[in-house]
PDBML (XML) file of the C-alpha atoms, coordinates in Angstrom:
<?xml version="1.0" encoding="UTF-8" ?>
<PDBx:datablock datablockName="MODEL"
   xmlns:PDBx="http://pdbml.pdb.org/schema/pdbx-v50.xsd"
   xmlns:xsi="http://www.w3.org/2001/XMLSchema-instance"
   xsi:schemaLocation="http://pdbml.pdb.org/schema/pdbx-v50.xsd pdbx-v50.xsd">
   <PDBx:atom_siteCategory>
      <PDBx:atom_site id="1">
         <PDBx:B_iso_or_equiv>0.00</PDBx:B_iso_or_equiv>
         <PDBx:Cartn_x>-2.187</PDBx:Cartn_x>
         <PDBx:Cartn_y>38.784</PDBx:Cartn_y>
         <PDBx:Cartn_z>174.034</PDBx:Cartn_z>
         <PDBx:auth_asym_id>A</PDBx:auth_asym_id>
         <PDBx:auth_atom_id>CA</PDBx:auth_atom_id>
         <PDBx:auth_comp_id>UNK</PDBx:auth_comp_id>
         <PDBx:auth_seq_id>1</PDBx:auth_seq_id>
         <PDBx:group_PDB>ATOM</PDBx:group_PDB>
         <PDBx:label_alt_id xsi:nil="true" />
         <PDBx:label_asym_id>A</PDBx:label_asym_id>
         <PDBx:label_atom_id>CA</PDBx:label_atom_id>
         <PDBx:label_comp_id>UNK</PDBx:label_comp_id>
         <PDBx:label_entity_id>1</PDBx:label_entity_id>
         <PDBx:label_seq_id>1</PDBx:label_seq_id>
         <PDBx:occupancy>1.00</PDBx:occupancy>
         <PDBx:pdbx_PDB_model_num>1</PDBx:pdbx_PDB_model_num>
         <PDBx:type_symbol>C</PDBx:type_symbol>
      </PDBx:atom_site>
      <PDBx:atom_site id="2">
         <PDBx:B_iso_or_equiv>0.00</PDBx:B_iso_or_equiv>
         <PDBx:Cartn_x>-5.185</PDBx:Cartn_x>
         <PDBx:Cartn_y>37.974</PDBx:Cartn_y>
         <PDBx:Cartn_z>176.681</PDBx:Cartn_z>
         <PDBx:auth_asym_id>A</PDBx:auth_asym_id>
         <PDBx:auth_atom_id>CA</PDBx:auth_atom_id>
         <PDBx:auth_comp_id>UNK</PDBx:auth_comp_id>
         <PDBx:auth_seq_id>2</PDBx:auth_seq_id>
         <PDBx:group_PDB>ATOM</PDBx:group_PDB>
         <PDBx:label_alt_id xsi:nil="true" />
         <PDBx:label_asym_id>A</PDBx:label_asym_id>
         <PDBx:label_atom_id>CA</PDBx:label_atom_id>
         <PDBx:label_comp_id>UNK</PDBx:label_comp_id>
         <PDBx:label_entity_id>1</PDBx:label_entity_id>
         <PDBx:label_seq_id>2</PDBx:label_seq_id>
         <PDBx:occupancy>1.00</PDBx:occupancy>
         <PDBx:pdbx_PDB_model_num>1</PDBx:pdbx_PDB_model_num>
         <PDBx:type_symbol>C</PDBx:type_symbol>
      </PDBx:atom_site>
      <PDBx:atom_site id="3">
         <PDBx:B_iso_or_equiv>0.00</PDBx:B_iso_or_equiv>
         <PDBx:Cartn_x>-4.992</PDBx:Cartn_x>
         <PDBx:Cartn_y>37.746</PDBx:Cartn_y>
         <PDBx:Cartn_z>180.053</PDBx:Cartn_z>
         <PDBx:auth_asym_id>A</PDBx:auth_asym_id>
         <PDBx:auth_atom_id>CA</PDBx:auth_atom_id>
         <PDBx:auth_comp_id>UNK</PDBx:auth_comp_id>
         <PDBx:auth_seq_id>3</PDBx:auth_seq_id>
         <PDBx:group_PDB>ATOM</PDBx:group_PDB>
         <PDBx:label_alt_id xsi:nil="true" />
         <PDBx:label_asym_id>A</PDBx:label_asym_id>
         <PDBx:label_atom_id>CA</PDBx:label_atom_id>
         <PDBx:label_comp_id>UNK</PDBx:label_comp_id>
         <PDBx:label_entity_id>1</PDBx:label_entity_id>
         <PDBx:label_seq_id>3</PDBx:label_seq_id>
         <PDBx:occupancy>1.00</PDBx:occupancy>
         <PDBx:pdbx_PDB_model_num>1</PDBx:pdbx_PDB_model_num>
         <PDBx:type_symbol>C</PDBx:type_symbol>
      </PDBx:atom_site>
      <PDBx:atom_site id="4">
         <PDBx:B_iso_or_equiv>0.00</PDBx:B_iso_or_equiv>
         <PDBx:Cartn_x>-5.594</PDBx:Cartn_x>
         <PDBx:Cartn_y>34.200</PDBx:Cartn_y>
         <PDBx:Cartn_z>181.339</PDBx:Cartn_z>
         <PDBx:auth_asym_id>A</PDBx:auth_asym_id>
         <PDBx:auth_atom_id>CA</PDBx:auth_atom_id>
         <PDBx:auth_comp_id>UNK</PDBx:auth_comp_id>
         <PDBx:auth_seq_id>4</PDBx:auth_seq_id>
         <PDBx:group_PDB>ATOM</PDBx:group_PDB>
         <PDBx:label_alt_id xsi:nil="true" />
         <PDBx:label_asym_id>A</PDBx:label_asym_id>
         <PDBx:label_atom_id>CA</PDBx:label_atom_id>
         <PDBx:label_comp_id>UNK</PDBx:label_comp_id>
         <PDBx:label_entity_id>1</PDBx:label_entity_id>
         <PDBx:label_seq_id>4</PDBx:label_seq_id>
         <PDBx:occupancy>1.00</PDBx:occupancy>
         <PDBx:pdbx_PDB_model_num>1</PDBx:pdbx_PDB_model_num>
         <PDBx:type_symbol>C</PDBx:type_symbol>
      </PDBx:atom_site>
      <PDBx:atom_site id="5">
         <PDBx:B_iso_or_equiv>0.00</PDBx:B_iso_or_equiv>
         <PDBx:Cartn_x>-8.737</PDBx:Cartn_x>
         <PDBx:Cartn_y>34.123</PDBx:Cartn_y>
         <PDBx:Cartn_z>184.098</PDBx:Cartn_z>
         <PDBx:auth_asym_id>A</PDBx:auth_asym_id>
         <PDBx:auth_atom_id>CA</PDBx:auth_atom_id>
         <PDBx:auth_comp_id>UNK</PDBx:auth_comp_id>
         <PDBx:auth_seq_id>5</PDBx:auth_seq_id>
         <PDBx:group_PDB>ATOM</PDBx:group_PDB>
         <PDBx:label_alt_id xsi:nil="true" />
         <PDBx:label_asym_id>A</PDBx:label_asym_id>
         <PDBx:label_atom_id>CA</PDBx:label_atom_id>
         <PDBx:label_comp_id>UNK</PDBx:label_comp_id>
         <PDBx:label_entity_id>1</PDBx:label_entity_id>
         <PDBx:label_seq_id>5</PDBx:label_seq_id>
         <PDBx:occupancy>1.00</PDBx:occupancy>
         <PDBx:pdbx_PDB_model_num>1</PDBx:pdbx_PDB_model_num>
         <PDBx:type_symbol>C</PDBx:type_symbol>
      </PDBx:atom_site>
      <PDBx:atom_site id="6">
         <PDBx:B_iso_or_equiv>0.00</PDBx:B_iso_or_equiv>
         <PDBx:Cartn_x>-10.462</PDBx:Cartn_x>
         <PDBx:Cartn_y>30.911</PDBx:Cartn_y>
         <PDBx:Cartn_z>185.883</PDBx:Cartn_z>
         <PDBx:auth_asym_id>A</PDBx:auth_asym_id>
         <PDBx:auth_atom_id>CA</PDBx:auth_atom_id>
         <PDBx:auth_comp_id>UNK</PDBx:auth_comp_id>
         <PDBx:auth_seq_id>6</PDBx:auth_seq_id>
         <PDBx:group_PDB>ATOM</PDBx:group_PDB>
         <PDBx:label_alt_id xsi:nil="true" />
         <PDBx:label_asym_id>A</PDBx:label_asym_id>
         <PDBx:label_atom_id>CA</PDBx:label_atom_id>
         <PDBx:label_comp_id>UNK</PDBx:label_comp_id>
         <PDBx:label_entity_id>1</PDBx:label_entity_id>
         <PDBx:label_seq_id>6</PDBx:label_seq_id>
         <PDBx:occupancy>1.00</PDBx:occupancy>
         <PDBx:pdbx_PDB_model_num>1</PDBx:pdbx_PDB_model_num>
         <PDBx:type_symbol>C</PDBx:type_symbol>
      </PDBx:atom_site>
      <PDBx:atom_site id="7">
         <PDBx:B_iso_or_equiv>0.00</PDBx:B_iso_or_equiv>
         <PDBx:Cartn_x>-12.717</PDBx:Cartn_x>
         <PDBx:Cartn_y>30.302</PDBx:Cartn_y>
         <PDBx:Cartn_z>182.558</PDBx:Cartn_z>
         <PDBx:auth_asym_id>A</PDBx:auth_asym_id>
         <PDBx:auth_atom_id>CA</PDBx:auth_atom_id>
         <PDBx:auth_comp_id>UNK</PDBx:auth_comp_id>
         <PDBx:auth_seq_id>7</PDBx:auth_seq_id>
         <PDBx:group_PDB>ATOM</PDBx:group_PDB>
         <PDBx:label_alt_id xsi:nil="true" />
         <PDBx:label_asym_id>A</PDBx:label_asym_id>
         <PDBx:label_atom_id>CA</PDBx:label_atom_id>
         <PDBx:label_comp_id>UNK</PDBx:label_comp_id>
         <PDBx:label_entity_id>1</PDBx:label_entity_id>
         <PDBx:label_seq_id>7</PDBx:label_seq_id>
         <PDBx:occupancy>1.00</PDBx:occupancy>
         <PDBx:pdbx_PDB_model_num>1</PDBx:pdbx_PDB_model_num>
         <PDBx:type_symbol>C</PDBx:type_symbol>
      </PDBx:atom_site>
      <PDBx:atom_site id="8">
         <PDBx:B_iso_or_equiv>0.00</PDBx:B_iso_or_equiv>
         <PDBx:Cartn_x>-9.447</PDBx:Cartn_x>
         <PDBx:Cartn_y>30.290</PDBx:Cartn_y>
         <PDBx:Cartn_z>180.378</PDBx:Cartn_z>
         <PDBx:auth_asym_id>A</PDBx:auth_asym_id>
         <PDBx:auth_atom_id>CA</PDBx:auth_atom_id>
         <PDBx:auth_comp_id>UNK</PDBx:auth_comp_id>
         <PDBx:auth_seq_id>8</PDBx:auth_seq_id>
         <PDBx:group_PDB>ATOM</PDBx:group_PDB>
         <PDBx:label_alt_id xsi:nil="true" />
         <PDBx:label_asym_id>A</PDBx:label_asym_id>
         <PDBx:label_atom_id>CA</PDBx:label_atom_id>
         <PDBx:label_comp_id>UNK</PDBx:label_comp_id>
         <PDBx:label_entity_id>1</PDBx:label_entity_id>
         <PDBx:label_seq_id>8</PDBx:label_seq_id>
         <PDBx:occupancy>1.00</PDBx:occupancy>
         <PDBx:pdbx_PDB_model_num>1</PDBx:pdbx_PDB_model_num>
         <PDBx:type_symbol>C</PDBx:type_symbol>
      </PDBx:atom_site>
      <PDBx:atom_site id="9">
         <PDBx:B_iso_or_equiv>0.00</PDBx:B_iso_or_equiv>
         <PDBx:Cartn_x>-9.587</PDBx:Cartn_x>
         <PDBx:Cartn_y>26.749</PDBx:Cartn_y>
         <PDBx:Cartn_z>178.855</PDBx:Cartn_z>
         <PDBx:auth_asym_id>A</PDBx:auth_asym_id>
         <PDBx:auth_atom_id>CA</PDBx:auth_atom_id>
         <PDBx:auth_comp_id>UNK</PDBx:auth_comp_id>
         <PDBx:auth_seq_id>9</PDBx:auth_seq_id>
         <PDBx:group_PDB>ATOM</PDBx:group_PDB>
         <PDBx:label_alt_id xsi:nil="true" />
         <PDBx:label_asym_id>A</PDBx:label_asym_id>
         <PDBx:label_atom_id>CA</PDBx:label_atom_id>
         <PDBx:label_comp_id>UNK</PDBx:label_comp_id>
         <PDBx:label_entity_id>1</PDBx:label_entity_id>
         <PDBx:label_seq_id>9</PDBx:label_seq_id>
         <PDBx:occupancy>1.00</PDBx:occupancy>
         <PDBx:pdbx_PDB_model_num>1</PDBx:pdbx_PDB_model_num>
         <PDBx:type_symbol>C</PDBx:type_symbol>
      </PDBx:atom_site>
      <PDBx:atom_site id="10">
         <PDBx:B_iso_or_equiv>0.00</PDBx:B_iso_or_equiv>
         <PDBx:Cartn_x>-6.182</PDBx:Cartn_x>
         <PDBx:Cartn_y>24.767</PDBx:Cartn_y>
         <PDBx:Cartn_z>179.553</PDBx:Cartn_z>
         <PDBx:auth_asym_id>A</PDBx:auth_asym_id>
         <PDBx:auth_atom_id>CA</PDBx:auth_atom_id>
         <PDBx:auth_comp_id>UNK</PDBx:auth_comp_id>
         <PDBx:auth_seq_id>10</PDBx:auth_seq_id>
         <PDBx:group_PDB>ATOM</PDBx:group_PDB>
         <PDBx:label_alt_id xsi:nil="true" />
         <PDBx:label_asym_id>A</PDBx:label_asym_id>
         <PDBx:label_atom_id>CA</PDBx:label_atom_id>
         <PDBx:label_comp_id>UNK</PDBx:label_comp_id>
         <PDBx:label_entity_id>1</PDBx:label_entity_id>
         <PDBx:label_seq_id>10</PDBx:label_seq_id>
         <PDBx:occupancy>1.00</PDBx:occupancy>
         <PDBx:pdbx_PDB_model_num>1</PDBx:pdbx_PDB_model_num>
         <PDBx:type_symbol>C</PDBx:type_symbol>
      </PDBx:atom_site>
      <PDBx:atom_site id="11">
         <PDBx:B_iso_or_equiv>0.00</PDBx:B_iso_or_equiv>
         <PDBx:Cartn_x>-4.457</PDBx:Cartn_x>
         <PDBx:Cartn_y>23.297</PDBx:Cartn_y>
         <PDBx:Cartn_z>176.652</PDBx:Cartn_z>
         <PDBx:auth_asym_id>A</PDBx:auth_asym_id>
         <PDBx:auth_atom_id>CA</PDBx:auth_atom_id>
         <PDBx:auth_comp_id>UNK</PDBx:auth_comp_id>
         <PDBx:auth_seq_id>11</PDBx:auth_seq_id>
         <PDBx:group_PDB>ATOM</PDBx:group_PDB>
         <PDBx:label_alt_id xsi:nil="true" />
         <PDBx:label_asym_id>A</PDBx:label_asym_id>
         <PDBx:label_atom_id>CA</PDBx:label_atom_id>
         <PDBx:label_comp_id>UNK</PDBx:label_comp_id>
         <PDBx:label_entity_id>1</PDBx:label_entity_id>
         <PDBx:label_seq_id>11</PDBx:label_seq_id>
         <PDBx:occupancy>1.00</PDBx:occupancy>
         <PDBx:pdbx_PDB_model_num>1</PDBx:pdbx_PDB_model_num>
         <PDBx:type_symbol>C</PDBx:type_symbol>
      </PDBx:atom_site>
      <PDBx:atom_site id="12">
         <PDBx:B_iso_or_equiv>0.00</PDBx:B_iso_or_equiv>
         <PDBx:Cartn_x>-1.788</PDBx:Cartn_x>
         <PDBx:Cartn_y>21.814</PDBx:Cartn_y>
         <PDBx:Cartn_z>178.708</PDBx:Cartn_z>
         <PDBx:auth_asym_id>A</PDBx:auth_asym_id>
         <PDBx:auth_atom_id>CA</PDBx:auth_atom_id>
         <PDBx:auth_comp_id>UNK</PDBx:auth_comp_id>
         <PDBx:auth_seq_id>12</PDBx:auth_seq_id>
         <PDBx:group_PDB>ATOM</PDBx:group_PDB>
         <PDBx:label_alt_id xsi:nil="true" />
         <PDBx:label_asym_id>A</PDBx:label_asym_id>
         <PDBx:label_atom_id>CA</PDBx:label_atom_id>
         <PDBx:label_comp_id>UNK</PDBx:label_comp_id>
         <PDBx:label_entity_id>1</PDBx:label_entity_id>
         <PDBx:label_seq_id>12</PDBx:label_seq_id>
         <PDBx:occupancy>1.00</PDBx:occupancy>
         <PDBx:pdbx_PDB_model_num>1</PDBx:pdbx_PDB_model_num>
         <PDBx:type_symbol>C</PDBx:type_symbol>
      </PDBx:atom_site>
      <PDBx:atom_site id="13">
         <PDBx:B_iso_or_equiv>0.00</PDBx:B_iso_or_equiv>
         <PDBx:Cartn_x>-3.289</PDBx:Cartn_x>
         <PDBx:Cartn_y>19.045</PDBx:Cartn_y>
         <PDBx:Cartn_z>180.721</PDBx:Cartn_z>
         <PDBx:auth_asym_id>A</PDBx:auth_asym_id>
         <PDBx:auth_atom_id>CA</PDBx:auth_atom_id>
         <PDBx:auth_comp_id>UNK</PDBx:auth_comp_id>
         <PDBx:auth_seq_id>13</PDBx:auth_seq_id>
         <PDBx:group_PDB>ATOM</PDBx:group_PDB>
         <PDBx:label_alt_id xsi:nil="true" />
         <PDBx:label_asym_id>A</PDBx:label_asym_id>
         <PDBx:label_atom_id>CA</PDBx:label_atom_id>
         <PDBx:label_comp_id>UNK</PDBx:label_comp_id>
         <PDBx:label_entity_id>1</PDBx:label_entity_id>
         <PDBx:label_seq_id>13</PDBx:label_seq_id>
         <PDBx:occupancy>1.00</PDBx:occupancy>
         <PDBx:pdbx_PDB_model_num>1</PDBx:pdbx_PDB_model_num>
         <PDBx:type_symbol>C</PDBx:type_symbol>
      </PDBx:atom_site>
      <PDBx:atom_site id="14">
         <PDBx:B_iso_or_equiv>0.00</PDBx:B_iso_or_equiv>
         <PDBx:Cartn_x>-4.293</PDBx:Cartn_x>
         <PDBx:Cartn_y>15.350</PDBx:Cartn_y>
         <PDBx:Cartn_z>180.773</PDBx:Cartn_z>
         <PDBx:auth_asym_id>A</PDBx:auth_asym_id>
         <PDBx:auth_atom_id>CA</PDBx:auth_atom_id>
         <PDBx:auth_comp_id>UNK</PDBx:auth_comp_id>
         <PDBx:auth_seq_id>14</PDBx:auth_seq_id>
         <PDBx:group_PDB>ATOM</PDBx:group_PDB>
         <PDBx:label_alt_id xsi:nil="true" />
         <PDBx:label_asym_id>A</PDBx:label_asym_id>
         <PDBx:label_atom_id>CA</PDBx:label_atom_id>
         <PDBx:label_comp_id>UNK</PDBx:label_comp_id>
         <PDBx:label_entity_id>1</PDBx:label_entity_id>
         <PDBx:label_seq_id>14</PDBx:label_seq_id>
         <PDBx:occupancy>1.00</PDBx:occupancy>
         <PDBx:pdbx_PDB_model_num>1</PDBx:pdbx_PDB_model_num>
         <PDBx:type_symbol>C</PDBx:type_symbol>
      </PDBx:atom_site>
      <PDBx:atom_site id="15">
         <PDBx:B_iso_or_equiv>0.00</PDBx:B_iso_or_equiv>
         <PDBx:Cartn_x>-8.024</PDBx:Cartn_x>
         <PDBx:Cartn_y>16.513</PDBx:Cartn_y>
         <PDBx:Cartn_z>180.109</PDBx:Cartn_z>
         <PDBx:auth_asym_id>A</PDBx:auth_asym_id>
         <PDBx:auth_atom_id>CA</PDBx:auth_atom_id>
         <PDBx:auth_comp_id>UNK</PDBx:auth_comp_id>
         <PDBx:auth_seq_id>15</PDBx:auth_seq_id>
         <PDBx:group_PDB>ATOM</PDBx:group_PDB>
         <PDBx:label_alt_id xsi:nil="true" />
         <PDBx:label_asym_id>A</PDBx:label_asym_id>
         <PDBx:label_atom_id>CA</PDBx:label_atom_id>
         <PDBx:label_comp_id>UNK</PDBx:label_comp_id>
         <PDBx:label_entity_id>1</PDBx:label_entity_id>
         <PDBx:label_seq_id>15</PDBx:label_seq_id>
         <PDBx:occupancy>1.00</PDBx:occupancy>
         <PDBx:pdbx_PDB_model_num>1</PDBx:pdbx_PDB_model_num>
         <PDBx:type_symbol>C</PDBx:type_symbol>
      </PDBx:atom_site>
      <PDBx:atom_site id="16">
         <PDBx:B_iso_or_equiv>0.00</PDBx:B_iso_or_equiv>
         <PDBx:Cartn_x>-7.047</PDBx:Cartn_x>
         <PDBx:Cartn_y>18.429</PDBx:Cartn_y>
         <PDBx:Cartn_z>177.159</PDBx:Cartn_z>
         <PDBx:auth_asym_id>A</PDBx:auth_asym_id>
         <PDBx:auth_atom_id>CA</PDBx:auth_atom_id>
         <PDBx:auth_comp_id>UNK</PDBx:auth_comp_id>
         <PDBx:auth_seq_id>16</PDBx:auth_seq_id>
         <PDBx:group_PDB>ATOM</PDBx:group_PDB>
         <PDBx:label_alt_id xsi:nil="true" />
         <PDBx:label_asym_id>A</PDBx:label_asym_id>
         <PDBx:label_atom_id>CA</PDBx:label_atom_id>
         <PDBx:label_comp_id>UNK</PDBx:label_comp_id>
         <PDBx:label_entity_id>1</PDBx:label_entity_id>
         <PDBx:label_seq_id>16</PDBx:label_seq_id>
         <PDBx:occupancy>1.00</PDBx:occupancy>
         <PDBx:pdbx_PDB_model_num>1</PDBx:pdbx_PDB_model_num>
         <PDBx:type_symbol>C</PDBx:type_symbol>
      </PDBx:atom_site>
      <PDBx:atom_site id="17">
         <PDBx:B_iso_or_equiv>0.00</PDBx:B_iso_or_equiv>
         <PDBx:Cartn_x>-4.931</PDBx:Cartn_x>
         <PDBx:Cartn_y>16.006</PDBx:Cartn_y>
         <PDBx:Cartn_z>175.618</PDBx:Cartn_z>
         <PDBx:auth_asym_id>A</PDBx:auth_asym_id>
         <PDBx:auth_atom_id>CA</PDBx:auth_atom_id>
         <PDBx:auth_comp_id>UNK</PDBx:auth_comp_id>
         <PDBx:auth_seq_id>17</PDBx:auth_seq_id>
         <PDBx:group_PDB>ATOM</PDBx:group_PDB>
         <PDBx:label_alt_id xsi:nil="true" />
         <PDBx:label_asym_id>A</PDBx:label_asym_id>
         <PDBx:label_atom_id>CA</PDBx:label_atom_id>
         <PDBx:label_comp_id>UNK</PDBx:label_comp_id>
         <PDBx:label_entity_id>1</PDBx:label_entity_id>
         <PDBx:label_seq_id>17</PDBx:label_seq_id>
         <PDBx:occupancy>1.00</PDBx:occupancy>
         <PDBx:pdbx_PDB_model_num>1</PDBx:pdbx_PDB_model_num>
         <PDBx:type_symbol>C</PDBx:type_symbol>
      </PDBx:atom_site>
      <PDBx:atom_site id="18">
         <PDBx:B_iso_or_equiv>0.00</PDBx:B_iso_or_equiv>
         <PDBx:Cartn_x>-8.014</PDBx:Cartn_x>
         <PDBx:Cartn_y>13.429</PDBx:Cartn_y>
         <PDBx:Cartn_z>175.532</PDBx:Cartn_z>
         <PDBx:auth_asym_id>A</PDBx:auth_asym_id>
         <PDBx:auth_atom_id>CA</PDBx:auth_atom_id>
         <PDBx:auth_comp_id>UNK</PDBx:auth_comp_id>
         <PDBx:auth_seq_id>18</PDBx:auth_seq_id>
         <PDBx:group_PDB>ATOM</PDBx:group_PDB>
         <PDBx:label_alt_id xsi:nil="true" />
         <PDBx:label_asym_id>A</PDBx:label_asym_id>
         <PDBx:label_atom_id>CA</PDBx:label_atom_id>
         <PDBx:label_comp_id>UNK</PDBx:label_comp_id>
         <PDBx:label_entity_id>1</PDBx:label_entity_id>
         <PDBx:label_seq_id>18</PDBx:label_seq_id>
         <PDBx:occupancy>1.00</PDBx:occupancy>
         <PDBx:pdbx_PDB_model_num>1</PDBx:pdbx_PDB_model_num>
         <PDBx:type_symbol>C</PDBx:type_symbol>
      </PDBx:atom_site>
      <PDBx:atom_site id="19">
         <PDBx:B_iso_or_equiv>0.00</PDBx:B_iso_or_equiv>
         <PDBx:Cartn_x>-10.347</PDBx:Cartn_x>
         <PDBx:Cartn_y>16.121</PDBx:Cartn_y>
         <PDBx:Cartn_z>174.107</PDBx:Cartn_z>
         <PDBx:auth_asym_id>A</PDBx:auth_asym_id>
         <PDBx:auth_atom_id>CA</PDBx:auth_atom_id>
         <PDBx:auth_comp_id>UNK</PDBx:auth_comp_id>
         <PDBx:auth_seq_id>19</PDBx:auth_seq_id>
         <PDBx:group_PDB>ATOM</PDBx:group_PDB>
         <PDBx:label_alt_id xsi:nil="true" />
         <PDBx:label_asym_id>A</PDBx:label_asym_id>
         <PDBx:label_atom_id>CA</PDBx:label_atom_id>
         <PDBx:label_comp_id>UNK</PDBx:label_comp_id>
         <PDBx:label_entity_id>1</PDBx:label_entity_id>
         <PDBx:label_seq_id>19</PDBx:label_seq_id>
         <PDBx:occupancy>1.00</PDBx:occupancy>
         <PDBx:pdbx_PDB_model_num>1</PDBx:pdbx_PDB_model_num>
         <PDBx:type_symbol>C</PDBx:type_symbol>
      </PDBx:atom_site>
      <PDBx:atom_site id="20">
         <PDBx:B_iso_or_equiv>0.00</PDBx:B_iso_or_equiv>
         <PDBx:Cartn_x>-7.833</PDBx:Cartn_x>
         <PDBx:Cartn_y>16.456</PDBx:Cartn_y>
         <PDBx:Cartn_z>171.242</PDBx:Cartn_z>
         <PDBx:auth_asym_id>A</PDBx:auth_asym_id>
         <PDBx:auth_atom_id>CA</PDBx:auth_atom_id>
         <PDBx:auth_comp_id>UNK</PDBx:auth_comp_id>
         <PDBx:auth_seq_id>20</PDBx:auth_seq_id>
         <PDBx:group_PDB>ATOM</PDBx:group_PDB>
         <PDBx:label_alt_id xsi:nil="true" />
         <PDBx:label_asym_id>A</PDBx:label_asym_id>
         <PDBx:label_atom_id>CA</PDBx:label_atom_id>
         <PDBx:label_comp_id>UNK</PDBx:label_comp_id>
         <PDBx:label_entity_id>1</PDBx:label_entity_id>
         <PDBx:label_seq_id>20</PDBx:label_seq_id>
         <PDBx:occupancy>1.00</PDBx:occupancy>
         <PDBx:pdbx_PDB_model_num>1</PDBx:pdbx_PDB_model_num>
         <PDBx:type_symbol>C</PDBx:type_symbol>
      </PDBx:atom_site>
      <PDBx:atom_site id="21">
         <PDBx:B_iso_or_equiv>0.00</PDBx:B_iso_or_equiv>
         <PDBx:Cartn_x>-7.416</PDBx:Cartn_x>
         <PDBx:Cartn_y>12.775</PDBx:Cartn_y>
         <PDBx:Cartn_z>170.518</PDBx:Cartn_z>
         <PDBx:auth_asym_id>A</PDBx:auth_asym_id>
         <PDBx:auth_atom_id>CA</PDBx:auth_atom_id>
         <PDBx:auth_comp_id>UNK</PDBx:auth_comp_id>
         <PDBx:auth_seq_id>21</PDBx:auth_seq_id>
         <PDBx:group_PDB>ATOM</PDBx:group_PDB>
         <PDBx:label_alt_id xsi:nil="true" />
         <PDBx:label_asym_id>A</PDBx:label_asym_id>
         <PDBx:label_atom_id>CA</PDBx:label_atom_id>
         <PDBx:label_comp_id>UNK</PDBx:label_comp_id>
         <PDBx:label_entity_id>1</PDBx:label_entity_id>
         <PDBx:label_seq_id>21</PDBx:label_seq_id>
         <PDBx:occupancy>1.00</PDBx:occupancy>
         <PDBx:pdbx_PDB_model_num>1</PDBx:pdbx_PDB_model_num>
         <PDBx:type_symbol>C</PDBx:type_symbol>
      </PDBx:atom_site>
      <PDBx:atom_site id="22">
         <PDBx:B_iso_or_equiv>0.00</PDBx:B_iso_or_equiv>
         <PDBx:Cartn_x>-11.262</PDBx:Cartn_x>
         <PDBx:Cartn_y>12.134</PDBx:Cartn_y>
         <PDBx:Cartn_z>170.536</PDBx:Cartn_z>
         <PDBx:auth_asym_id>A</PDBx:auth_asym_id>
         <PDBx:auth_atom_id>CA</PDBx:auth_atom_id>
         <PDBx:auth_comp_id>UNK</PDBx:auth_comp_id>
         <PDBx:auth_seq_id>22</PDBx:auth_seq_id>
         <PDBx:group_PDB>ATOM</PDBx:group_PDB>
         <PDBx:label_alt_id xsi:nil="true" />
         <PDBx:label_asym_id>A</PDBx:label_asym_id>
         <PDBx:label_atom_id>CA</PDBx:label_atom_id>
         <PDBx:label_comp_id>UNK</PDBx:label_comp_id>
         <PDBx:label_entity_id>1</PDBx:label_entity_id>
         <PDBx:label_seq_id>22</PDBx:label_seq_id>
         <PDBx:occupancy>1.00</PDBx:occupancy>
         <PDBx:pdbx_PDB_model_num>1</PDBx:pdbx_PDB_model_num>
         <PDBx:type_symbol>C</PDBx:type_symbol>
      </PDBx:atom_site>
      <PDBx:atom_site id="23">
         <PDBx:B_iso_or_equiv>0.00</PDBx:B_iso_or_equiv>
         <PDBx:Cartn_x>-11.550</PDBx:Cartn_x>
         <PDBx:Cartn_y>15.026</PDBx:Cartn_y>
         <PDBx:Cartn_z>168.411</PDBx:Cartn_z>
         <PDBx:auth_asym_id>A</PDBx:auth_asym_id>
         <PDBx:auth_atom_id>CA</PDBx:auth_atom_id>
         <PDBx:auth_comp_id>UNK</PDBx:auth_comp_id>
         <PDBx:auth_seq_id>23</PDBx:auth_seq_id>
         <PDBx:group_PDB>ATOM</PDBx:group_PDB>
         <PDBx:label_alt_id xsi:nil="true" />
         <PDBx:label_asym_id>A</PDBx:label_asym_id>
         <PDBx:label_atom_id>CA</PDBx:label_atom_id>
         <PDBx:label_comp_id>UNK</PDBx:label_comp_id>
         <PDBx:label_entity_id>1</PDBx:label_entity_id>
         <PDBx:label_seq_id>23</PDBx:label_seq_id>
         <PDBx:occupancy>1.00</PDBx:occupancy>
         <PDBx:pdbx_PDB_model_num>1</PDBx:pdbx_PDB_model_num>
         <PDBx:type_symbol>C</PDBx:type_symbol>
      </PDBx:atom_site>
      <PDBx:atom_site id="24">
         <PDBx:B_iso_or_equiv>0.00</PDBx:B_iso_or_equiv>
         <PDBx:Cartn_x>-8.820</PDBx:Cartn_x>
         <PDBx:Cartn_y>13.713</PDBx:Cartn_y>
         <PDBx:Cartn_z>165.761</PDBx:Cartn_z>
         <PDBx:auth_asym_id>A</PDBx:auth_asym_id>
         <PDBx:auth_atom_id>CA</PDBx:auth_atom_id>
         <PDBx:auth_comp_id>UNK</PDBx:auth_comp_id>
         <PDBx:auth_seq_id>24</PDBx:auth_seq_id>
         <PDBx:group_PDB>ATOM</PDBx:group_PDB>
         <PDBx:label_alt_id xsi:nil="true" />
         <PDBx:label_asym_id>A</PDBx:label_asym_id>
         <PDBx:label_atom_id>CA</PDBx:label_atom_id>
         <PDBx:label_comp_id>UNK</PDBx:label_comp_id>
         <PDBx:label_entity_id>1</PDBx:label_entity_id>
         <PDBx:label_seq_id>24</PDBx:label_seq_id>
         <PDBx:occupancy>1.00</PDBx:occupancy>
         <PDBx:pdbx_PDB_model_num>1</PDBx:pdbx_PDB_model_num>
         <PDBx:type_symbol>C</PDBx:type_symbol>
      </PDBx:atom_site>
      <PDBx:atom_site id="25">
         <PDBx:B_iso_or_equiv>0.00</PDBx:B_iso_or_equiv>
         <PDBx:Cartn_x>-10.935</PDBx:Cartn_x>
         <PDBx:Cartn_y>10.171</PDBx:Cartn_y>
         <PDBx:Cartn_z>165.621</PDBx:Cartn_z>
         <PDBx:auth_asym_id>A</PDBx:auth_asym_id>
         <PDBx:auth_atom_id>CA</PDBx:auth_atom_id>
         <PDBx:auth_comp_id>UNK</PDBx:auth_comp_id>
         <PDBx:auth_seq_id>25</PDBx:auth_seq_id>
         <PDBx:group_PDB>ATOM</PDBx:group_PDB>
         <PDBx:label_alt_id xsi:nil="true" />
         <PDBx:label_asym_id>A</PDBx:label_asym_id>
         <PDBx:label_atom_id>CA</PDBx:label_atom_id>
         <PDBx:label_comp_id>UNK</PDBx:label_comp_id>
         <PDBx:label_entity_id>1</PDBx:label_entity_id>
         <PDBx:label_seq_id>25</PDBx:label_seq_id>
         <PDBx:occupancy>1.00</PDBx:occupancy>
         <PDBx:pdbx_PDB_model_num>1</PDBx:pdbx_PDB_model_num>
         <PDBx:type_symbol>C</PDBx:type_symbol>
      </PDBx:atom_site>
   </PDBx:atom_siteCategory>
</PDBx:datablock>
C-alpha cells in the first residue's frame, strides 16, 4: 500500500463517477 498525498486521484467522488461513465460510452 501507498500513501495517499494532494495529487492522489479520488475514485470516490461525483467527478470521478462522470469520468468513469464517459469512459464506459
Amino acid at each position: 500500500r501507498v500513501n495517499e498525498t494532494v495529487g492522489t486521484l479520488r475514485t470516490d467522488n461525483v467527478v470521478f463517477t462522470l469520468i468513469l461513465v464517459f469512459v464506459v460510452y
